[in-house]
N, C-alpha and C. Protein backbone atom coordinates (compact mmCIF):
# COMPACT_ATOMS: atom_id res chain seq x y z
N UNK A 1 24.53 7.35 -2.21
CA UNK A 1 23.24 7.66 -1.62
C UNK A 1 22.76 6.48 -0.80
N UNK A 2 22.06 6.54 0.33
CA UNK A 2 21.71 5.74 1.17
C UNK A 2 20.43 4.78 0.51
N UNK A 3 20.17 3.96 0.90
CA UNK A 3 19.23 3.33 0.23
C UNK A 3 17.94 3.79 0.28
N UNK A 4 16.76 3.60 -0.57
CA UNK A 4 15.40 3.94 -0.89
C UNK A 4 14.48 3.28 -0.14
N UNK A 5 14.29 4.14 0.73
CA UNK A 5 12.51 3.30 1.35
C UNK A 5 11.72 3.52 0.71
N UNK A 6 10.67 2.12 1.07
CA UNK A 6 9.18 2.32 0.36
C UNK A 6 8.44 3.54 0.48
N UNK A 7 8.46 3.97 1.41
CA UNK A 7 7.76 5.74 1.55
C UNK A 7 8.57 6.22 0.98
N UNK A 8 9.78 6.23 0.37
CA UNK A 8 10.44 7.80 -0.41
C UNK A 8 10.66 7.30 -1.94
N UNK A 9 10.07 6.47 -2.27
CA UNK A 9 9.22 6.13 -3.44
C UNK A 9 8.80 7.18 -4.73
N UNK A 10 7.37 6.70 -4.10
CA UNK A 10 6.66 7.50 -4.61
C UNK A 10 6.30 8.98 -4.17
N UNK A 11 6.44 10.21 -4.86
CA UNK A 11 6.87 11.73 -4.65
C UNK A 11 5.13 12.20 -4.08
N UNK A 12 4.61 12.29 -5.31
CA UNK A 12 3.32 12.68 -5.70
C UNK A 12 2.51 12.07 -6.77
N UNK A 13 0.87 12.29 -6.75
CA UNK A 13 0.32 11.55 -8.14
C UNK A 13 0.08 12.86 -8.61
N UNK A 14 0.13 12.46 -9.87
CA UNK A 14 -0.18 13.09 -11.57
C UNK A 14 -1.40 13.48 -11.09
N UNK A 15 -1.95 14.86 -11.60
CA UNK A 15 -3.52 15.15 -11.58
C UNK A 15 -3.15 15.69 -13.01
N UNK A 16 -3.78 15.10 -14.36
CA UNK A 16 -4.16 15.58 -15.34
C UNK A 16 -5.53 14.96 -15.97
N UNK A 17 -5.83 15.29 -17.15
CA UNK A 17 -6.74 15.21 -17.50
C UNK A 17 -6.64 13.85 -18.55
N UNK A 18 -5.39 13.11 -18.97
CA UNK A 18 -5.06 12.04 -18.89
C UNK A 18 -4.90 11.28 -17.95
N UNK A 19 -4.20 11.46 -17.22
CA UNK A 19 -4.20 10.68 -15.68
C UNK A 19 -5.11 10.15 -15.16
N UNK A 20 -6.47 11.28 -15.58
CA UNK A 20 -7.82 11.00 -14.30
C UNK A 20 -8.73 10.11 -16.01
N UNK A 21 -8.61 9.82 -17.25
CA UNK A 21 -9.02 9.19 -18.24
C UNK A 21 -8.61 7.72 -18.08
N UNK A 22 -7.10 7.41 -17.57
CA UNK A 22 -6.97 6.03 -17.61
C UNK A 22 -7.21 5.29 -16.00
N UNK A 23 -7.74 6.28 -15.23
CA UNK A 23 -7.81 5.58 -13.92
C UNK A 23 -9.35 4.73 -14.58
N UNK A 24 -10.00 4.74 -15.32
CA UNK A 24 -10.91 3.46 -15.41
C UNK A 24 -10.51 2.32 -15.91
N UNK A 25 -9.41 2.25 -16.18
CA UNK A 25 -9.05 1.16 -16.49
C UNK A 25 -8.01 0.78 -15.23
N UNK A 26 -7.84 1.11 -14.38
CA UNK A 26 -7.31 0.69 -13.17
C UNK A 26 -5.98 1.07 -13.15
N UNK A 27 -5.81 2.09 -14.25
CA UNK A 27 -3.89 2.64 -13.78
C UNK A 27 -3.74 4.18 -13.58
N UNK A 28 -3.03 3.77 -12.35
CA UNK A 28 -2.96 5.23 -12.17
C UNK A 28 -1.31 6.08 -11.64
N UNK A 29 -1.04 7.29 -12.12
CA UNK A 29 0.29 7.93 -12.46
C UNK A 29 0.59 8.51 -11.03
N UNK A 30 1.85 8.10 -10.89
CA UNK A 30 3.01 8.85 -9.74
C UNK A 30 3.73 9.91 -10.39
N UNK A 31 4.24 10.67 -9.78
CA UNK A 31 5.72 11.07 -10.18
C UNK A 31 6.68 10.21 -8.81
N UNK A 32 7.67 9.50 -8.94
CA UNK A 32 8.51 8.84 -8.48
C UNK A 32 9.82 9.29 -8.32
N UNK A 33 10.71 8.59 -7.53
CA UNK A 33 11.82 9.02 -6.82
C UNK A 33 12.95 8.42 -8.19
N UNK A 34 13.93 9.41 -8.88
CA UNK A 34 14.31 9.57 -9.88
C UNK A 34 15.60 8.18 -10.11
N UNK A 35 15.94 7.85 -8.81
CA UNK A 35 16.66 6.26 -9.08
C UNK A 35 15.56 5.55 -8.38
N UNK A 36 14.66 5.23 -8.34
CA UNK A 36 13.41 3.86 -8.33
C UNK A 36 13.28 3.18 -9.40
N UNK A 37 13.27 1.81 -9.37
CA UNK A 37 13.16 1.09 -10.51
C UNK A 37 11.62 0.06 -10.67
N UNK A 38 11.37 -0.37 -11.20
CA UNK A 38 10.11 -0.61 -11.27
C UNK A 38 9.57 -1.68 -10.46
N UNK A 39 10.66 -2.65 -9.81
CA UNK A 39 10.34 -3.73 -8.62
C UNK A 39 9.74 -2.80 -7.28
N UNK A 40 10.99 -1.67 -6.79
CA UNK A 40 11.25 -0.82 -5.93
C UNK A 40 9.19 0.09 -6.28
N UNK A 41 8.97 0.08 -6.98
CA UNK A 41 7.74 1.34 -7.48
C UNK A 41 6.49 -0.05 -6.89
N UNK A 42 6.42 -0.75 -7.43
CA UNK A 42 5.68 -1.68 -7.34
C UNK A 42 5.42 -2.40 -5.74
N UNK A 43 6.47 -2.36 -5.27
CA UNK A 43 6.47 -2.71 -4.01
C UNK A 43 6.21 -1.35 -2.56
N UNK A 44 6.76 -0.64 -3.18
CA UNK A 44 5.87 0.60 -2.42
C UNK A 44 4.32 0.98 -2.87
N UNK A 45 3.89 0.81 -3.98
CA UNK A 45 2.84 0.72 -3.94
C UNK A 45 1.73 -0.53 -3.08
N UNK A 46 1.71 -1.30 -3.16
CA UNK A 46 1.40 -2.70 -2.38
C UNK A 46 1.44 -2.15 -0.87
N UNK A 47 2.69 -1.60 -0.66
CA UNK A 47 2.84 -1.52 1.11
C UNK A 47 1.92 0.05 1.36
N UNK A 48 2.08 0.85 0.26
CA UNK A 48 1.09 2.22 0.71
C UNK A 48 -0.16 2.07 1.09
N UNK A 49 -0.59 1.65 -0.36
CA UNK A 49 -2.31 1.28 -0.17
C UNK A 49 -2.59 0.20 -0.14
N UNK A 50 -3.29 -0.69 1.29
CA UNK A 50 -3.54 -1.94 1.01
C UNK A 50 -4.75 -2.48 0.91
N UNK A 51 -4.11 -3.25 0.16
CA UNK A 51 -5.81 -4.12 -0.72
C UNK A 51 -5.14 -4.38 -2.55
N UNK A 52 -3.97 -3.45 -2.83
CA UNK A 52 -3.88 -3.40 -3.97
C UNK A 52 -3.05 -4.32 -4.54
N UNK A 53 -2.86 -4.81 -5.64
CA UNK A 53 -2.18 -5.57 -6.22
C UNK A 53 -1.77 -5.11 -8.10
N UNK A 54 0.01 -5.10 -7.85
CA UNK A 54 0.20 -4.70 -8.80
C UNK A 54 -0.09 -5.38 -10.07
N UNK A 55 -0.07 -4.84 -11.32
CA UNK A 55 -0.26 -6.02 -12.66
C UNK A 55 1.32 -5.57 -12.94
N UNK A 56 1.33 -4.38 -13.40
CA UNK A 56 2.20 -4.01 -14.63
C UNK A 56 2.74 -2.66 -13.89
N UNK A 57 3.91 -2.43 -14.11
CA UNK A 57 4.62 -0.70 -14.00
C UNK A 57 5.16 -0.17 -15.48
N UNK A 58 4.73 1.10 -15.27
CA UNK A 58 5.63 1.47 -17.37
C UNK A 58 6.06 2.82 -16.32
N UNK A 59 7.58 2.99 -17.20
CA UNK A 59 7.94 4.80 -16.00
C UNK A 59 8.67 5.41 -17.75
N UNK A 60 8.86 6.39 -16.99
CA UNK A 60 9.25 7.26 -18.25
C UNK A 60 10.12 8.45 -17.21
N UNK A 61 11.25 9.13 -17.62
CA UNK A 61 12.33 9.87 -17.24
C UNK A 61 11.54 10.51 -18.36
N UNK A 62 11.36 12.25 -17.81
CA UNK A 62 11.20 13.27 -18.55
C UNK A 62 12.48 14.32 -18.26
N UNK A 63 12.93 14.73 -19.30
CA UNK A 63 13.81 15.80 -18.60
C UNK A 63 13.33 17.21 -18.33
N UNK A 64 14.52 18.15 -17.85
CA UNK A 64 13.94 19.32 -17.29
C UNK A 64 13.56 19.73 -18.43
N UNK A 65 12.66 21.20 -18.87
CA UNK A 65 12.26 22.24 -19.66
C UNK A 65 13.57 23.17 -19.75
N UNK A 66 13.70 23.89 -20.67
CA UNK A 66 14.77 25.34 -21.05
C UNK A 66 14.03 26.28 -20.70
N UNK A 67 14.34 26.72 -19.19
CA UNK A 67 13.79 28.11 -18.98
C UNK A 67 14.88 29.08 -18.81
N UNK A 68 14.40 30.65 -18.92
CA UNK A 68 15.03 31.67 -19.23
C UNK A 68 14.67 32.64 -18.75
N UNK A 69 15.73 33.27 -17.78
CA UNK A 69 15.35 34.64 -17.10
C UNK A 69 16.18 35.75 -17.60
N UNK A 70 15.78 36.66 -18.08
CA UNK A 70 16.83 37.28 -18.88
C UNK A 70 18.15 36.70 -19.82
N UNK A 71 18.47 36.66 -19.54
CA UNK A 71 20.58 36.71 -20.44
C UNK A 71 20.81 35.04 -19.66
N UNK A 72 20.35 35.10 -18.71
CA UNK A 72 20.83 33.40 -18.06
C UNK A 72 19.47 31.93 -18.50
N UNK A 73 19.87 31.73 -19.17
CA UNK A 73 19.51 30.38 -19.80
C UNK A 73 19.81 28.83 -18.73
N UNK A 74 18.82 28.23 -18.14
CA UNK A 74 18.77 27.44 -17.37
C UNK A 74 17.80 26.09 -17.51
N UNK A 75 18.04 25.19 -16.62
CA UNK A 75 17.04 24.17 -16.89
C UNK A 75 16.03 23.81 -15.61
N UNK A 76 14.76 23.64 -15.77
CA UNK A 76 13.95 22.74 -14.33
C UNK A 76 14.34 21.31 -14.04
N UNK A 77 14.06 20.59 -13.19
CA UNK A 77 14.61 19.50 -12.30
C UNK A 77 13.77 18.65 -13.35
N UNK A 78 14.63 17.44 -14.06
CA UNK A 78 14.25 16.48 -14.37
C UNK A 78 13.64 15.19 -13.48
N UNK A 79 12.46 14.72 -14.14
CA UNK A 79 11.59 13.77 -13.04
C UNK A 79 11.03 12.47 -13.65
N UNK A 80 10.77 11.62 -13.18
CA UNK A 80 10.64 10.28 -13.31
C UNK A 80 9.13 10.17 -12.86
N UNK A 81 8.35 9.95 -14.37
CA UNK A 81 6.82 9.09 -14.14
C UNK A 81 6.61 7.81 -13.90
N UNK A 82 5.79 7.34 -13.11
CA UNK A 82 5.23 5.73 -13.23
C UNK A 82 3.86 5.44 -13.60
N UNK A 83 3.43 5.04 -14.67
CA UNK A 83 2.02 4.73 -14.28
C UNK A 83 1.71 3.04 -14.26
N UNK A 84 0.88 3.18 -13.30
CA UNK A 84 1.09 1.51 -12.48
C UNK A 84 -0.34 0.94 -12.55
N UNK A 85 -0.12 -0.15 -13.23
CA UNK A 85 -2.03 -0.54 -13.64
C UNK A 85 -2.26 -1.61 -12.89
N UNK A 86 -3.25 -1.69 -11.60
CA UNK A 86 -3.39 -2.84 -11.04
C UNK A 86 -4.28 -3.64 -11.69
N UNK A 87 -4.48 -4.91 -10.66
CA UNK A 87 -5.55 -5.76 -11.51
C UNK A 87 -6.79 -5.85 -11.37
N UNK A 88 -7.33 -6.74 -11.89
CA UNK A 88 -8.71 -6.71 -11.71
C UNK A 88 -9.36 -7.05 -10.74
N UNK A 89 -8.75 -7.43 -9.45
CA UNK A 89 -9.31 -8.14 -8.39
C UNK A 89 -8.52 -7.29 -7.06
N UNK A 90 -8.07 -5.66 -7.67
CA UNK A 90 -7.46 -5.52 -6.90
C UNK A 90 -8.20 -4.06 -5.97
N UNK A 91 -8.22 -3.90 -5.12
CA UNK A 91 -8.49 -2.53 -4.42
C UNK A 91 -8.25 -1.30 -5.15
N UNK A 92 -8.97 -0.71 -5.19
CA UNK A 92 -8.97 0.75 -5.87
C UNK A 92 -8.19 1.65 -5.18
N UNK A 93 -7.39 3.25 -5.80
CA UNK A 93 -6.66 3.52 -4.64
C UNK A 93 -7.08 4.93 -3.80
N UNK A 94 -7.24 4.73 -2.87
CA UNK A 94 -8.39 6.02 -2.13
C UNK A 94 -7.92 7.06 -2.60
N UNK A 95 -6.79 7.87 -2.53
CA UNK A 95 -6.48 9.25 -3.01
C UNK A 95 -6.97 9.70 -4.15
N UNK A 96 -6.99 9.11 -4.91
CA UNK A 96 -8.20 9.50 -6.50
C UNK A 96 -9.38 9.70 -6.42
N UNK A 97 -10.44 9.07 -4.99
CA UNK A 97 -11.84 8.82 -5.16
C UNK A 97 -12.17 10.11 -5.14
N UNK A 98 -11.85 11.43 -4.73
CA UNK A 98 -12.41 12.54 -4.37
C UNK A 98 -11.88 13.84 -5.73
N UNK A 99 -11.57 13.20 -6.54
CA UNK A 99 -11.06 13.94 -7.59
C UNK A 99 -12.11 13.78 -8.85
């Protein structure tokens, strides 16, 4: 596979009802590009939104679900979370403010 740019990173953010609980404490959840590693996550974040500064990255690999359509037994696309807590001196990140 060709190498990972900072834009093909990060996929989408998390909208849950956890997700939108720890954004007061300044971290907030991606779903991420499934070989990104946490330098690679951290550094596309920084170059997306600027003003921000990373502290910490934690990711988690979820796998697919067992779904089932009749007689054929299958799986959904396994995906890779990040949630990325900036610091205290750091820019907030606009895509959340309207949520």
């Amino acid at each position: 596979m060709a190498a990972i740019q900072y834009y093909d990173v990060i996929l989408k953010p998390v909208v849950t009802e956890k997700s939108m609980g720890i954004m007061e404490e300044k971290k907030y959840t991606f779903y991420v590009h499934p070989e990104a590693n946490k330098s690679m996550i951290k550094e596309a974040v920084e170059k997306m939104f600027p003003g921000t500064k990373v502290k910490k990255v934690n990711t988690m690999n979820l796998p697919g679900k067992k779904k089932r359509r009749g007689m054929t037994i299958g799986r959904t696309a396994a995906r890779k979370k990040a949630i990325v807590a900036l610091t205290e001196d750091s820019a907030d990140i606009e895509i959340f403010q309207g949520l």
